[in-house]
Protein backbone atom coordinates (compact mmCIF):
# COMPACT_ATOMS: atom_id res chain seq x y z
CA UNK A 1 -7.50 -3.55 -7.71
CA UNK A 2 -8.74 -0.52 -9.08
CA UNK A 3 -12.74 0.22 -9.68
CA UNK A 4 -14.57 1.46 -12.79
CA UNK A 5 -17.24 4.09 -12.52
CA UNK A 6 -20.68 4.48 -13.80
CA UNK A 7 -22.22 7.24 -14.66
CA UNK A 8 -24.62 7.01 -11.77
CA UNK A 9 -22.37 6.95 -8.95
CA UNK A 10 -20.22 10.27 -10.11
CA UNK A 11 -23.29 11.83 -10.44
CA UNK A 12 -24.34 10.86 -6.69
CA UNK A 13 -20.91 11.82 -5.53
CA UNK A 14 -21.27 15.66 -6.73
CA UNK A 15 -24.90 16.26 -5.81
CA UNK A 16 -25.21 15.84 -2.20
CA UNK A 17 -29.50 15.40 -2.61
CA UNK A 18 -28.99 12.26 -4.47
CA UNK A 19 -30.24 9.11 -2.51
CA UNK A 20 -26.88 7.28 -3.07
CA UNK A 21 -24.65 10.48 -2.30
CA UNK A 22 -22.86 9.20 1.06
CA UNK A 23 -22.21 5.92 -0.33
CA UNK A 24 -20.59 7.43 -3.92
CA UNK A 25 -19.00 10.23 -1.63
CA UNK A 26 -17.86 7.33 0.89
CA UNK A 27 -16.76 4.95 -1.64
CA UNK A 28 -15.09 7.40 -3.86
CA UNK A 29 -12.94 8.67 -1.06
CA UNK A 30 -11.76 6.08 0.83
CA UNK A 31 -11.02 3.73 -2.49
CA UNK A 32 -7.36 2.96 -1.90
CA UNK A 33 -6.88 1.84 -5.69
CA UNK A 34 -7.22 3.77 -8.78
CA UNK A 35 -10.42 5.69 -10.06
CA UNK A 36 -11.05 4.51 -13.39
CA UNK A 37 -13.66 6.91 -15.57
CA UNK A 38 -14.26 5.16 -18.90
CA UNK A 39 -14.44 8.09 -20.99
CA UNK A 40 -17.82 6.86 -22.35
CA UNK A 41 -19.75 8.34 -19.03
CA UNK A 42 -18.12 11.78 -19.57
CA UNK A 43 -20.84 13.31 -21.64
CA UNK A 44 -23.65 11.63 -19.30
CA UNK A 45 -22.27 12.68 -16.02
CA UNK A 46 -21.58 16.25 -17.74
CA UNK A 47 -25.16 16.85 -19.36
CA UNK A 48 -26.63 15.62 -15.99
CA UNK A 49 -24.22 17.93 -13.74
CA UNK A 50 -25.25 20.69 -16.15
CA UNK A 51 -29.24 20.20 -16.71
CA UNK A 52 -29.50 19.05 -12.59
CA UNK A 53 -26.98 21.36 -10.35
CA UNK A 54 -25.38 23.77 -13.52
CA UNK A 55 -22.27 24.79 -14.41
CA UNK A 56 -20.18 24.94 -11.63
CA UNK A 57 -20.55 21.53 -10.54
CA UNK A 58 -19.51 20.66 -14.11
CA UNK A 59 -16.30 22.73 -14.00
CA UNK A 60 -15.65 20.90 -10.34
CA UNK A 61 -16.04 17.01 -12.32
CA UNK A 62 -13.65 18.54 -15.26
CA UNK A 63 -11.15 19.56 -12.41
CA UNK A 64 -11.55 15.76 -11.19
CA UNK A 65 -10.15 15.25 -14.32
CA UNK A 66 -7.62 17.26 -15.13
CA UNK A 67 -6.52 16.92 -11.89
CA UNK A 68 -5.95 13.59 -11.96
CA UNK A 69 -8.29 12.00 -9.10
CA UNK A 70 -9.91 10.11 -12.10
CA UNK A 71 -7.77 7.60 -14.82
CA UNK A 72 -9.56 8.18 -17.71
CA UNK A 73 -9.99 4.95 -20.10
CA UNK A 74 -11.20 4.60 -23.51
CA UNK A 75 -12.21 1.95 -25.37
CA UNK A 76 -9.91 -0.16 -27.78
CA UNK A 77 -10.99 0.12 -31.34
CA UNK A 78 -11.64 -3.72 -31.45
CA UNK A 79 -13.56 -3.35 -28.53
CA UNK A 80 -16.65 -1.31 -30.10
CA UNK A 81 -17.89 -4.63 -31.82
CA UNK A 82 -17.88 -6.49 -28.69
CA UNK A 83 -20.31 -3.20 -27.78
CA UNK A 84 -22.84 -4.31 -29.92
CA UNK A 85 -22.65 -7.82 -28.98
CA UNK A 86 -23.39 -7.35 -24.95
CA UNK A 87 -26.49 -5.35 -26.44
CA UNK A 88 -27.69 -7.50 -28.63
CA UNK A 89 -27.19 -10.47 -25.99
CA UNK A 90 -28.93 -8.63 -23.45
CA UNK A 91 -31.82 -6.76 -25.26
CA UNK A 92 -34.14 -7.30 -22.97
CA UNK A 93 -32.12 -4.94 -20.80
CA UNK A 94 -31.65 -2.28 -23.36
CA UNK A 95 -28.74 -1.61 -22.03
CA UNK A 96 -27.29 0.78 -24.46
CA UNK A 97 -23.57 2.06 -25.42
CA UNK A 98 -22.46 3.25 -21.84
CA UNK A 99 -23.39 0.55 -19.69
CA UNK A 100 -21.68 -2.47 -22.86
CA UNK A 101 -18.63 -0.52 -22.70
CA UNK A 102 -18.37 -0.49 -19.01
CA UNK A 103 -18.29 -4.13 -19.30
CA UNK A 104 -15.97 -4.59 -22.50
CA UNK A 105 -13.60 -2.25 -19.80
CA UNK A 106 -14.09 -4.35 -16.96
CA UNK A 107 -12.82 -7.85 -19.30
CA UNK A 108 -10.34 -5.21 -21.08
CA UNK A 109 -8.67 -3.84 -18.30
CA UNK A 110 -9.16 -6.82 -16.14
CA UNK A 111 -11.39 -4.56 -13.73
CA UNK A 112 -13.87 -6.96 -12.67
CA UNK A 113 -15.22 -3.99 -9.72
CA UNK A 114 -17.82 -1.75 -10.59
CA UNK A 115 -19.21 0.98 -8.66
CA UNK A 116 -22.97 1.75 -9.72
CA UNK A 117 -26.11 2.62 -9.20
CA UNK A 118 -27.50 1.20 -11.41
CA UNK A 119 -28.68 -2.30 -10.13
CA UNK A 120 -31.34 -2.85 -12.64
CA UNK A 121 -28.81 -3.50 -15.48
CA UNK A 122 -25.69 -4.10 -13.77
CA UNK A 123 -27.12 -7.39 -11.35
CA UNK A 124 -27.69 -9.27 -14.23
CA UNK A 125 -24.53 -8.33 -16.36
CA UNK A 126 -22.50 -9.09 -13.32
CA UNK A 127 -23.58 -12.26 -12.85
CA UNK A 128 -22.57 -13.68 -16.29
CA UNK A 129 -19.79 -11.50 -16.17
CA UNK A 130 -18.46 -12.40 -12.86
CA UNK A 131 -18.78 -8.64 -11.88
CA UNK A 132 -18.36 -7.07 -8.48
CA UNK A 133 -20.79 -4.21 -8.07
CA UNK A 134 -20.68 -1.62 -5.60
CA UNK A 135 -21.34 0.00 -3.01
């Protein structure tokens, strides 16, 4: 089964002073299934590869890309309102766009693994979503 990635953990995986670095690197690498980048973290994990470690490492995650070690996925038109929902169901979390759209890909694409670094928001949506986070 394939696994959807957050923003978080591509960021770890390219900047090898980030706490969670050998996990994302690990994980990322030895995933037998499919990659799946939902299109939604591209502009995070490119302003943060920019503003953090600068332009090269940016033109390395767009050659993860293009290159194919990432499926990228995009979110069904219908899906958007479902979006909103997750937020407004969980707005004590604040969740915001990225992190909803993760999960309306996850129930989408019947993806129900995660890989995150983000615990504080992603424990409880994986709970009532019946989410698999990791590493």
């Amino acid at each position: 089964m394939s696994l959807l990635l957050d923003t978080g953990i591509v960021y770890a995986y390219y900047d090898r002073s980030d706490e969670w670095h050998v996990r994302a690197r690990t994980l990322l690498r030895t995933e037998p299934h499919g990659l799946i980048l939902p299109a939604p973290v591209i502009p995070e994990i490119d302003h943060l590869l920019g503003a953090r470690l600068g332009e090269r490492s940016r033109l390395t995650f767009y050659s993860g890309i293009t290159g194919g070690h990432f499926l990228v996925a995009d979110l069904p038109r219908r899906a958007y309102g479902r979006v909103a929902d997750i937020n407004k169901q969980f707005a004590d979390l604040a969740l915001g766009f990225v992190d909803a759209a993760i999960v309306v890909l996850a129930d989408t694409l019947r993806v129900p693994r995660i890989a995150t670094t983000d615990r504080r928001h992603f424990t409880p949506l994986a709970a009532h979503y019946s989410l698999e986070l990791l590493p």
